[in-house]
C-alpha atoms as a PDB file:
ATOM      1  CA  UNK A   1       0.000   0.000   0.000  1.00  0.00           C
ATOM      2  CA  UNK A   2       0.977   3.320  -0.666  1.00  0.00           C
ATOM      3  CA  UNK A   3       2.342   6.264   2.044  1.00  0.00           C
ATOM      4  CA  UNK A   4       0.512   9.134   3.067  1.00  0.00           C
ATOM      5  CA  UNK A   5       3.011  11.062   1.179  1.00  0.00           C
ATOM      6  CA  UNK A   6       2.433   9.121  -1.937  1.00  0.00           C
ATOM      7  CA  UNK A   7      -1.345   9.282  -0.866  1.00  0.00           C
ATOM      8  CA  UNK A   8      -1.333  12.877  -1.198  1.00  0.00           C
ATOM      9  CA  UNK A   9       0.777  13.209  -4.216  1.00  0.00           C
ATOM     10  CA  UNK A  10      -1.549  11.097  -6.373  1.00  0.00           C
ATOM     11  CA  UNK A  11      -4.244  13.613  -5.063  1.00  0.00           C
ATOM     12  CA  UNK A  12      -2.193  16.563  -6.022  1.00  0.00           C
ATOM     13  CA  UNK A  13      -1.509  14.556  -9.451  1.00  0.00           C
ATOM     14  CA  UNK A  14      -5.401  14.660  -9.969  1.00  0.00           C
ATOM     15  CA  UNK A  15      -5.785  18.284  -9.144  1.00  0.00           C
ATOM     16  CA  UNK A  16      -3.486  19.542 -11.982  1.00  0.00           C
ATOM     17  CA  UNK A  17      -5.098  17.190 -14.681  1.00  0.00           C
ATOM     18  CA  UNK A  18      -8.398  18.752 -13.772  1.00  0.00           C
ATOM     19  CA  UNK A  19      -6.914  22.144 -13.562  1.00  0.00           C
ATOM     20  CA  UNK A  20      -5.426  20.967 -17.143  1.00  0.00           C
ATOM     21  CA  UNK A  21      -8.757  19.893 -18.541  1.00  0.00           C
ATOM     22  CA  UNK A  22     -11.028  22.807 -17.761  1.00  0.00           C
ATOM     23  CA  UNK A  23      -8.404  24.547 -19.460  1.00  0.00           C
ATOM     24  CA  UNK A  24      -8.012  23.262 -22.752  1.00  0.00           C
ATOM     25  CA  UNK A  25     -10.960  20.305 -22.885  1.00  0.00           C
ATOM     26  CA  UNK A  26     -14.004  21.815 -24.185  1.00  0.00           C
ATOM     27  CA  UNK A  27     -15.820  18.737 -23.063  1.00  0.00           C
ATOM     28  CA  UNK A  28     -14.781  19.688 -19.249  1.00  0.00           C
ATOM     29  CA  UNK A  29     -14.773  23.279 -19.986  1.00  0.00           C
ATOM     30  CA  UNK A  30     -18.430  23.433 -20.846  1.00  0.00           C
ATOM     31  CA  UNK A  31     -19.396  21.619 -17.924  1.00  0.00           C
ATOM     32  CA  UNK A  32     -21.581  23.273 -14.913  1.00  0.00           C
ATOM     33  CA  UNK A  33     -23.174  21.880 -11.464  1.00  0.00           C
ATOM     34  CA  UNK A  34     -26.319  20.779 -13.161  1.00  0.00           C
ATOM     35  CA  UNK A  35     -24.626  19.211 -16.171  1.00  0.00           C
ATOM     36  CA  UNK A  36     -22.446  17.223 -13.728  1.00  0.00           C
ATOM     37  CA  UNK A  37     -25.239  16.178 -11.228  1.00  0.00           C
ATOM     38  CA  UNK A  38     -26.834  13.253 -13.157  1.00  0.00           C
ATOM     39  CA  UNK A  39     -23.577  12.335 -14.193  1.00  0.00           C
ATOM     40  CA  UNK A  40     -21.747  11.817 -10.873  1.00  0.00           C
ATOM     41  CA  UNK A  41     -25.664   9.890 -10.299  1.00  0.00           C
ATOM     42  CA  UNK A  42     -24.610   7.543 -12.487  1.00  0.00           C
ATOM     43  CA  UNK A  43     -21.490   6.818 -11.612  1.00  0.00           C
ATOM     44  CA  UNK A  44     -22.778   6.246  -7.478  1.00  0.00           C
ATOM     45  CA  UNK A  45     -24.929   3.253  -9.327  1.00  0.00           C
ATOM     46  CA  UNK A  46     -21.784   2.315 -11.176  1.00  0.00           C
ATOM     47  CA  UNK A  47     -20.271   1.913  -7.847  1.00  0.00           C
ATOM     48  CA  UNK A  48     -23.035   0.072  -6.687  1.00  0.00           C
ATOM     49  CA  UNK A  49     -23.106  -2.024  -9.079  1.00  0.00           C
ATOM     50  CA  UNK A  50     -19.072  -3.708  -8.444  1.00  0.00           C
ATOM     51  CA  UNK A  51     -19.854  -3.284  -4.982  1.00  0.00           C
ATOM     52  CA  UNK A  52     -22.596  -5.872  -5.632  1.00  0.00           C
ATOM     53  CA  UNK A  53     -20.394  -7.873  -7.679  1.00  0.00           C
ATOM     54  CA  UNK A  54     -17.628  -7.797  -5.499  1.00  0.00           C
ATOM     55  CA  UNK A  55     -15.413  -6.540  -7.805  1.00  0.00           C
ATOM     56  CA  UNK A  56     -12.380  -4.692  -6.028  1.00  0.00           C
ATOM     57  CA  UNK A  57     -10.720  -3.895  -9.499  1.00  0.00           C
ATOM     58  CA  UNK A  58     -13.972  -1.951 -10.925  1.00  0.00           C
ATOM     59  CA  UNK A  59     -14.584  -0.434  -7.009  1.00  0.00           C
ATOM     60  CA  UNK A  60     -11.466   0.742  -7.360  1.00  0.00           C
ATOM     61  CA  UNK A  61     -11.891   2.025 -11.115  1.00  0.00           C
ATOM     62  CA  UNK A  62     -15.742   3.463  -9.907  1.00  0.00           C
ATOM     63  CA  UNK A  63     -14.399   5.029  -7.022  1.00  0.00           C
ATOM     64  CA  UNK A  64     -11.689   6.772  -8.964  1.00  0.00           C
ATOM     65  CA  UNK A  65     -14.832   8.243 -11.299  1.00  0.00           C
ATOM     66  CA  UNK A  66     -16.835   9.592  -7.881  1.00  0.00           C
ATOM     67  CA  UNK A  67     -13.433  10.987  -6.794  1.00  0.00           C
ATOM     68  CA  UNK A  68     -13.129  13.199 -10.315  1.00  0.00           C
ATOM     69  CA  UNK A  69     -16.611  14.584  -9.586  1.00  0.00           C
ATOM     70  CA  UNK A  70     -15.610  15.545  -5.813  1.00  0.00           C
ATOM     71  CA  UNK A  71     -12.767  17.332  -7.545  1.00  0.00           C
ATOM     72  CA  UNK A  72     -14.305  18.794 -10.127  1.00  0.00           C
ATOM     73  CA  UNK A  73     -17.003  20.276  -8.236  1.00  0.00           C
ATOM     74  CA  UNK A  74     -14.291  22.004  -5.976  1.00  0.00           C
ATOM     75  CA  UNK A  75     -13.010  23.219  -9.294  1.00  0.00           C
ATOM     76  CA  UNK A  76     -16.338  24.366  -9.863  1.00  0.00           C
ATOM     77  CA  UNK A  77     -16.409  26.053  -6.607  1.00  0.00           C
ATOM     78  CA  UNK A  78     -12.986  27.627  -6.669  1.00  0.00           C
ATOM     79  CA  UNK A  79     -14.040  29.404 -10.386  1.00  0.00           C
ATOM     80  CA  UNK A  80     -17.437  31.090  -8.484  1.00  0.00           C
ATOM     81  CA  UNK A  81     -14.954  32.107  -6.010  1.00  0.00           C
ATOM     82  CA  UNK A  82     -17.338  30.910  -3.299  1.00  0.00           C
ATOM     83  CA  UNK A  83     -15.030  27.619  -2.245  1.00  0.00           C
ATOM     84  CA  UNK A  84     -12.796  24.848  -3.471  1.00  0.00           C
ATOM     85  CA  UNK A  85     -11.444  21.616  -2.845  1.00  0.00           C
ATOM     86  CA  UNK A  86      -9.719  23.043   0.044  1.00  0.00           C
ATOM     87  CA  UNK A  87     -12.996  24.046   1.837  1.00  0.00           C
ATOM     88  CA  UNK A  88     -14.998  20.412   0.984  1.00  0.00           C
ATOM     89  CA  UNK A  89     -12.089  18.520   2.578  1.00  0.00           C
ATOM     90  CA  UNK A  90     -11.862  21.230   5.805  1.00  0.00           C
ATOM     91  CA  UNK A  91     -15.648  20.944   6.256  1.00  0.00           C
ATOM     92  CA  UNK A  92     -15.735  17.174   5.795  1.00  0.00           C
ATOM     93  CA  UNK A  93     -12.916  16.665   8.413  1.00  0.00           C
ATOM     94  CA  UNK A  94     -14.256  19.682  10.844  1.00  0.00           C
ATOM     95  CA  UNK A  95     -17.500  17.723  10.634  1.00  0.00           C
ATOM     96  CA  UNK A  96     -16.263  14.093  11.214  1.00  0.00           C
ATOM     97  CA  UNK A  97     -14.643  15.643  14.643  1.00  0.00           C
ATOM     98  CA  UNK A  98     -17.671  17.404  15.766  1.00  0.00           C
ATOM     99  CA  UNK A  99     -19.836  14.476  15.559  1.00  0.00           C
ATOM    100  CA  UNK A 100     -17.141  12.039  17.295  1.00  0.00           C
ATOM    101  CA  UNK A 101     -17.170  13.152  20.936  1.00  0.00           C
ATOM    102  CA  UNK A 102     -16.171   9.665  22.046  1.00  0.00           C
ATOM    103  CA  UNK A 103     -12.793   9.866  19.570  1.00  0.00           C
ATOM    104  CA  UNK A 104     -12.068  13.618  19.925  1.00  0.00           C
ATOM    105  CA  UNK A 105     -13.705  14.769  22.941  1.00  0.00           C
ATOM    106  CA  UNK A 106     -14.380  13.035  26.361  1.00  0.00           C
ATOM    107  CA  UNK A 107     -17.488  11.120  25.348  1.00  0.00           C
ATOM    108  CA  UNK A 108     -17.975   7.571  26.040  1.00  0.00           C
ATOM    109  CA  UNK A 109     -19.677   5.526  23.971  1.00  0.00           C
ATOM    110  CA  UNK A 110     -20.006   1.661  24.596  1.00  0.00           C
ATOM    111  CA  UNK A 111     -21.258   0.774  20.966  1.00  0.00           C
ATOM    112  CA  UNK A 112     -22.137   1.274  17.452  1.00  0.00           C
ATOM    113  CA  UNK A 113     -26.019   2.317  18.014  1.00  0.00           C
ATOM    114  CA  UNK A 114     -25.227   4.914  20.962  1.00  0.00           C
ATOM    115  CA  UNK A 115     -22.549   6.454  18.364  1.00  0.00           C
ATOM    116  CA  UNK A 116     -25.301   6.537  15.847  1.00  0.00           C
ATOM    117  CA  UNK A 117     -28.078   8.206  18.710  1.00  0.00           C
ATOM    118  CA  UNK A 118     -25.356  11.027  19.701  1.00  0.00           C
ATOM    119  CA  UNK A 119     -24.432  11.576  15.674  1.00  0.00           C
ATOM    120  CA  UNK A 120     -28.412  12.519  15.450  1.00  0.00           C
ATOM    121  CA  UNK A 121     -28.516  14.223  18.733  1.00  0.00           C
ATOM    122  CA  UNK A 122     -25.281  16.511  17.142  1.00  0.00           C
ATOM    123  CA  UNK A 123     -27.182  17.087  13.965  1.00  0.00           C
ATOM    124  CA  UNK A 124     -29.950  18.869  15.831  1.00  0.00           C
ATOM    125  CA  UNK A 125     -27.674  21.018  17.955  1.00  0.00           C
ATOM    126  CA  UNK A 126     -25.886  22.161  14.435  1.00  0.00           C
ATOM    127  CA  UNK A 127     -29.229  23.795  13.967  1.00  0.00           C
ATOM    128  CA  UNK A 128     -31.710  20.813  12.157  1.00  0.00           C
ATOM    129  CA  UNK A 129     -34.573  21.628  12.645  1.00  0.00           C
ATOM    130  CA  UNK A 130     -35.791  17.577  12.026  1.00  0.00           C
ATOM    131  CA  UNK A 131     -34.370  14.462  13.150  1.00  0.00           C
ATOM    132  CA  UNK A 132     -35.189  13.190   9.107  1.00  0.00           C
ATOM    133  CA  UNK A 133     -33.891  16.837   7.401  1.00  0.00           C
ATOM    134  CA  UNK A 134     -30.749  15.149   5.833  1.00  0.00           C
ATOM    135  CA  UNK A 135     -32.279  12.890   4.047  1.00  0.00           C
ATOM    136  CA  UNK A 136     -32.633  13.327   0.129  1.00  0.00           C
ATOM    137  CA  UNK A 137     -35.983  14.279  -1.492  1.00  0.00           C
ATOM    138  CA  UNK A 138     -34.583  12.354  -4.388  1.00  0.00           C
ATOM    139  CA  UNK A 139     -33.575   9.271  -2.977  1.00  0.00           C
ATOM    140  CA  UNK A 140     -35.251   5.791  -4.614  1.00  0.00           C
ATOM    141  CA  UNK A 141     -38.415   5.658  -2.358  1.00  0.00           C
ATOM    142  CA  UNK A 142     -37.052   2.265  -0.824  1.00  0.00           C
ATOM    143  CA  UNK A 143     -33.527   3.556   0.211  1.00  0.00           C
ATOM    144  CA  UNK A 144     -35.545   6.801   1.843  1.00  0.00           C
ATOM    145  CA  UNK A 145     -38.184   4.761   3.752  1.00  0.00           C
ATOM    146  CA  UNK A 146     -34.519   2.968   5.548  1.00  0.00           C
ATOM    147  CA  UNK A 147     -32.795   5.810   5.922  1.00  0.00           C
ATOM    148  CA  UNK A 148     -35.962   7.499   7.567  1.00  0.00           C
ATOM    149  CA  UNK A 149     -36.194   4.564   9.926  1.00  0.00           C
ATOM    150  CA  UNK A 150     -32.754   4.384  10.803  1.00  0.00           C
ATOM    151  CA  UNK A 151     -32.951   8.322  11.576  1.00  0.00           C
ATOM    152  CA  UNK A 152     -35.884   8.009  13.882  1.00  0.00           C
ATOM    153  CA  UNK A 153     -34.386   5.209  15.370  1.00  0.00           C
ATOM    154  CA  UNK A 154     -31.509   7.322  16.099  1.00  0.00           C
ATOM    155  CA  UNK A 155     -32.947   9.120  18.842  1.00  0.00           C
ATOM    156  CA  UNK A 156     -34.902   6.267  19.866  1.00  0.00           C
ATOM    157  CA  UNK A 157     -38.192   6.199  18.182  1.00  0.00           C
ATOM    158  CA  UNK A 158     -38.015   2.662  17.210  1.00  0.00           C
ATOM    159  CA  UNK A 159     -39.832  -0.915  17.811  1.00  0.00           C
ATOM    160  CA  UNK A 160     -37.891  -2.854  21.026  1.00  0.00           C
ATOM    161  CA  UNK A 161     -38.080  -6.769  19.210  1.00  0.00           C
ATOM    162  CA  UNK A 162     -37.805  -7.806  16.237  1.00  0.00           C
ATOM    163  CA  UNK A 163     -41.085 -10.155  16.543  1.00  0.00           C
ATOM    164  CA  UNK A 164     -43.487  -7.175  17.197  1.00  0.00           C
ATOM    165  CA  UNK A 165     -42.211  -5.602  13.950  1.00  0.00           C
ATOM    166  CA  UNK A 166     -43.331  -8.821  12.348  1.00  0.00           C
ATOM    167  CA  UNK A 167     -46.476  -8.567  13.883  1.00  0.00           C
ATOM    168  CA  UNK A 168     -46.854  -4.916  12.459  1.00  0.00           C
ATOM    169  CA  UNK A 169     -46.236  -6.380   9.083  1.00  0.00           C
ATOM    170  CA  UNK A 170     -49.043  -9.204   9.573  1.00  0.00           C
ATOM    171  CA  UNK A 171     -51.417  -6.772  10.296  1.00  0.00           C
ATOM    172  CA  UNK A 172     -50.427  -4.358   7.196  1.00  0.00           C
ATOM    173  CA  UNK A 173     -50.540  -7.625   5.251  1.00  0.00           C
ATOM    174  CA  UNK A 174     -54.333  -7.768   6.378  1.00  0.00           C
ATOM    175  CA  UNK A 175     -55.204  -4.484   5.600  1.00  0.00           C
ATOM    176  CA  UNK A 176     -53.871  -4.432   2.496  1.00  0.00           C
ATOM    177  CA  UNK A 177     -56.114  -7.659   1.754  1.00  0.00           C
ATOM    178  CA  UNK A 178     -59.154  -5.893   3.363  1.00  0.00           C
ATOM    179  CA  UNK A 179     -58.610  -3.007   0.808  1.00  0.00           C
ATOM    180  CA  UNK A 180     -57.812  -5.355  -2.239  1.00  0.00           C
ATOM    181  CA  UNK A 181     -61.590  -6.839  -1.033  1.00  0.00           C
ATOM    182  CA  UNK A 182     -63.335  -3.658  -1.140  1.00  0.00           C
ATOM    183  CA  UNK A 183     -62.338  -2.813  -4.927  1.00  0.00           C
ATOM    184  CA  UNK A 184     -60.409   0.195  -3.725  1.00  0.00           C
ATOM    185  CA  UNK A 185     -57.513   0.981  -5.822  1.00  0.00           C
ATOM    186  CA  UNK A 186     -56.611   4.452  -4.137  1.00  0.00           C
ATOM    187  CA  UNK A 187     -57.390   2.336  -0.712  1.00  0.00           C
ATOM    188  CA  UNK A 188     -54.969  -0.489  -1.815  1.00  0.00           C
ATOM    189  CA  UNK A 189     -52.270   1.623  -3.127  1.00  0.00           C
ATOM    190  CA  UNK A 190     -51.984   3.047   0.167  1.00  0.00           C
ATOM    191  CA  UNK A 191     -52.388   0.125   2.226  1.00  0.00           C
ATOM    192  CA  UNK A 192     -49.446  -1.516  -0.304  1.00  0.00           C
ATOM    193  CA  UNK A 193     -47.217   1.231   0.448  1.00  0.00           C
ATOM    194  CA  UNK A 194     -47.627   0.828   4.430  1.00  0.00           C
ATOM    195  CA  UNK A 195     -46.656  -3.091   3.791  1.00  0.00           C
ATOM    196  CA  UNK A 196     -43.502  -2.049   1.670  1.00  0.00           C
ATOM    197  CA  UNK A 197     -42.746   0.343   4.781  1.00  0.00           C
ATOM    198  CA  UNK A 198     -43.171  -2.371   7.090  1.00  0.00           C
ATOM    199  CA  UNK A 199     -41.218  -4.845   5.205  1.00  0.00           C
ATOM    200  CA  UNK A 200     -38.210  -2.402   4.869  1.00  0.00           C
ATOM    201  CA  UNK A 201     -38.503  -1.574   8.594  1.00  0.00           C
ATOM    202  CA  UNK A 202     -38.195  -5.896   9.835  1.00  0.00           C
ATOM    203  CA  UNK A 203     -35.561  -6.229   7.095  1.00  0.00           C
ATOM    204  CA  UNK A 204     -33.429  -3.614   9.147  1.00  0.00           C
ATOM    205  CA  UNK A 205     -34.386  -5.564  12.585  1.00  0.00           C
ATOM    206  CA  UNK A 206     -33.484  -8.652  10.314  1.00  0.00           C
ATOM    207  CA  UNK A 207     -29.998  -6.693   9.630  1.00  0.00           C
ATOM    208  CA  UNK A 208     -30.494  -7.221   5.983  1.00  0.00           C
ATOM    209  CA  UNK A 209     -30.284  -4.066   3.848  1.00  0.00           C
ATOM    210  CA  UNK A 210     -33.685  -4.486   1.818  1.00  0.00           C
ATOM    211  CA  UNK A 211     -32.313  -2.971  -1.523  1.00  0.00           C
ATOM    212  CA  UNK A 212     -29.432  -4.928  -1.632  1.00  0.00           C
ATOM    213  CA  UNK A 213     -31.741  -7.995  -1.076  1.00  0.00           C
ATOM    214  CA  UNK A 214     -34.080  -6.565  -4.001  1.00  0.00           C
ATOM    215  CA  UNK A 215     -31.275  -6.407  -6.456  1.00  0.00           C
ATOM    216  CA  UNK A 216     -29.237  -9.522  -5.529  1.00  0.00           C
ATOM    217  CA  UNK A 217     -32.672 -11.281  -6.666  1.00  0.00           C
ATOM    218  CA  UNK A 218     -33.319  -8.756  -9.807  1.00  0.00           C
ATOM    219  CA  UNK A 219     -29.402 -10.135 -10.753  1.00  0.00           C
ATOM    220  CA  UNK A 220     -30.511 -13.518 -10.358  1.00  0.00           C
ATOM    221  CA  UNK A 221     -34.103 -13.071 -12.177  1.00  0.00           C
ATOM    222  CA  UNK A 222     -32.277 -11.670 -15.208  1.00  0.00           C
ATOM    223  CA  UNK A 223     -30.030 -14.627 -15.007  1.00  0.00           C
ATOM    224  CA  UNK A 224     -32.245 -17.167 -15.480  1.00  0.00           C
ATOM    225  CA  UNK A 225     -34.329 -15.476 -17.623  1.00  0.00           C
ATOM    226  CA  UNK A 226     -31.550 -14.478 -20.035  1.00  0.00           C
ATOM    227  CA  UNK A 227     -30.621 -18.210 -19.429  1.00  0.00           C
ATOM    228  CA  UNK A 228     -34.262 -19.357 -21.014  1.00  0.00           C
ATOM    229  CA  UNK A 229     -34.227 -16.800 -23.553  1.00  0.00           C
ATOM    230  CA  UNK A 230     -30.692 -18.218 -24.884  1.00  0.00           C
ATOM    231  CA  UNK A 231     -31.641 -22.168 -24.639  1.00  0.00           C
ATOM    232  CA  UNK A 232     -35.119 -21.250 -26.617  1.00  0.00           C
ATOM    233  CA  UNK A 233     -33.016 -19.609 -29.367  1.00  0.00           C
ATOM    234  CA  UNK A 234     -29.993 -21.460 -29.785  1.00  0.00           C
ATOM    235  CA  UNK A 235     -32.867 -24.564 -30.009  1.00  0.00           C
ATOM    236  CA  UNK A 236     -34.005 -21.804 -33.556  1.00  0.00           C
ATOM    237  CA  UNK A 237     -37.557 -21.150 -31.600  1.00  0.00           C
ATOM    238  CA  UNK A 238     -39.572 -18.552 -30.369  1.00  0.00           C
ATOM    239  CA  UNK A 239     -39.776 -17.311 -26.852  1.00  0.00           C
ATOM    240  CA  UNK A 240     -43.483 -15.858 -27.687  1.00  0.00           C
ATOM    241  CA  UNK A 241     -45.035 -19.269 -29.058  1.00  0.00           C
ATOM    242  CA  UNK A 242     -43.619 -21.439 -25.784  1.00  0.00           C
ATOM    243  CA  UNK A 243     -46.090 -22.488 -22.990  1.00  0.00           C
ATOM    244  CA  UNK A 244     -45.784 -21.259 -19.377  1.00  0.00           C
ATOM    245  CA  UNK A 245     -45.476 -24.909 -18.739  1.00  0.00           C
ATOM    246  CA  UNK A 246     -42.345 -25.111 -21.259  1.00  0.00           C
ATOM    247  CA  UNK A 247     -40.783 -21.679 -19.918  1.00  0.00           C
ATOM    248  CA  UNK A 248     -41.338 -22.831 -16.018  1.00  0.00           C
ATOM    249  CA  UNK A 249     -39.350 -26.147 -17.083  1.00  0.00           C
ATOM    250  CA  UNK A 250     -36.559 -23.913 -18.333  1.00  0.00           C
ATOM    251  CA  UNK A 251     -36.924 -21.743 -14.978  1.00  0.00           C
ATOM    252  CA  UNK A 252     -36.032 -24.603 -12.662  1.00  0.00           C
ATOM    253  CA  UNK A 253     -33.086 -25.998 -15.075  1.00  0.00           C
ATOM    254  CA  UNK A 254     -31.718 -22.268 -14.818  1.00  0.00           C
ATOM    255  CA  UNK A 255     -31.673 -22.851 -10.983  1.00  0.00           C
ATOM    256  CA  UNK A 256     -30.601 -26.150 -10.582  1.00  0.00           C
ATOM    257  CA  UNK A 257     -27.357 -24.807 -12.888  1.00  0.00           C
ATOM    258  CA  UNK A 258     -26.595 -21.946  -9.641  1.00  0.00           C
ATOM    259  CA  UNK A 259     -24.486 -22.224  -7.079  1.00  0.00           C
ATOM    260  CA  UNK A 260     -25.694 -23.319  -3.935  1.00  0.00           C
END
């Protein structure tokens, strides 16, 4: 592994290429905050994606994209005159001391969840005016109903066992049938979306991170349908003119072919 020194030299390296490029690329040159933000998007699910995988070569090659962004938004920064690469590192680290008492101050803490309940207890003394105000408006609906739940949980607003949260979902699970009974779509949509909340909420008691889960089995759903797909047409047929029956046979062979 490298040195700090060599650490911070590869970061100064990166610095004077981007200084280079919004110099004399008029790709980069042309760029602003708003034509970067769907970008640097992308490249977060890009990261997601190896981290899925497991893929330390493309984490590494994903994380290197992300890092460009951070930089070129201080570069960004630095040309409104307003801040730079300097100030996003000093507020990050001024931050990361603030909010760790128990490593900087004289706060002890005897585990992970009381360091997350004094992080949130922090945030409100910085001025928050709610517990849930840092999380995105434009987060994926499913990583926001988690991250809303961990918040609140943060200063304690939380189920105490795991088995009552299951007994939350049962009930949802009825209601949502009740609705589906009564023909009421608006009714049902609603009583759907307390279910999903519910399920999200005794995945996190579970300690299973529900939108990894949800991909891991969109992966292996594409798998084995791509796997169908490509036995039906290297056999010169047609995937429309085959049979449930004939495309549920192909379904279990794709999953009898996976590792255990």
């Amino acid at each position: 592994m490298h040195s700090k020194e060599e650490k911070l030299q590869a970061l100064g390296r990166l610095l004077d290429i981007m200084d280079d490029l919004r110099e004399k690329c008029p790709w980069d040159r042309k760029q602003t905050f708003d034509s970067l933000r769907h970008l640097t998007i992308e490249e977060v699910y890009e990261l997601s994606d190896a981290i899925l995988d497991k893929d330390l070569n493309k984490i590494k090659e994903e994380a290197g994209d992300i890092l460009l962004h951070i930089i070129f938004y201080g570069k960004l920064g630095e040309e409104t005159g307003k801040f730079d690469v300097a100030d996003i590192a000093n507020h990050i680290s001024d931050k990361l001391i603030r909010r760790h008492p128990h490593i900087y101050g004289n706060i002890k803490v005897k585990d992970a969840d009381e360091v997350k309940q004094n992080w949130e207890k922090l945030k409100m003394k910085e001025g928050k005016k709610s517990v849930l105000e840092g999380v995105p408006r434009s987060l994926p609906a499913m990583i926001k109903a988690m991250r809303m739940q961990e918040k609140a949980a943060g200063i304690g607003f939380d189920w105490s066992k795991t088995e009552d949260v299951r007994k939350k979902l049962d009930e949802e699970l009825k209601e949502l049938d009740r609705a589906v009974e009564s023909g009421n779509k608006k009714k049902a949509e609603e009583e759907l979306g307390d279910v999903l909340f519910s399920l999200i909420n005794y995945a996190r008691f579970l300690g299973v991170n529900p939108e990894t889960a949800l991909e891991k089995t969109n992966k292996k759903f594409k798998q084995r349908f791509e796997f169908i797909e490509e036995q039906i047409n290297n056999r010169g047929e047609n995937i429309h003119e085959k049979s449930l029956e004939e495309l549920d046979r192909l379904w279990n062979e794709a999953k009898k072919k996976e590792t255990p």
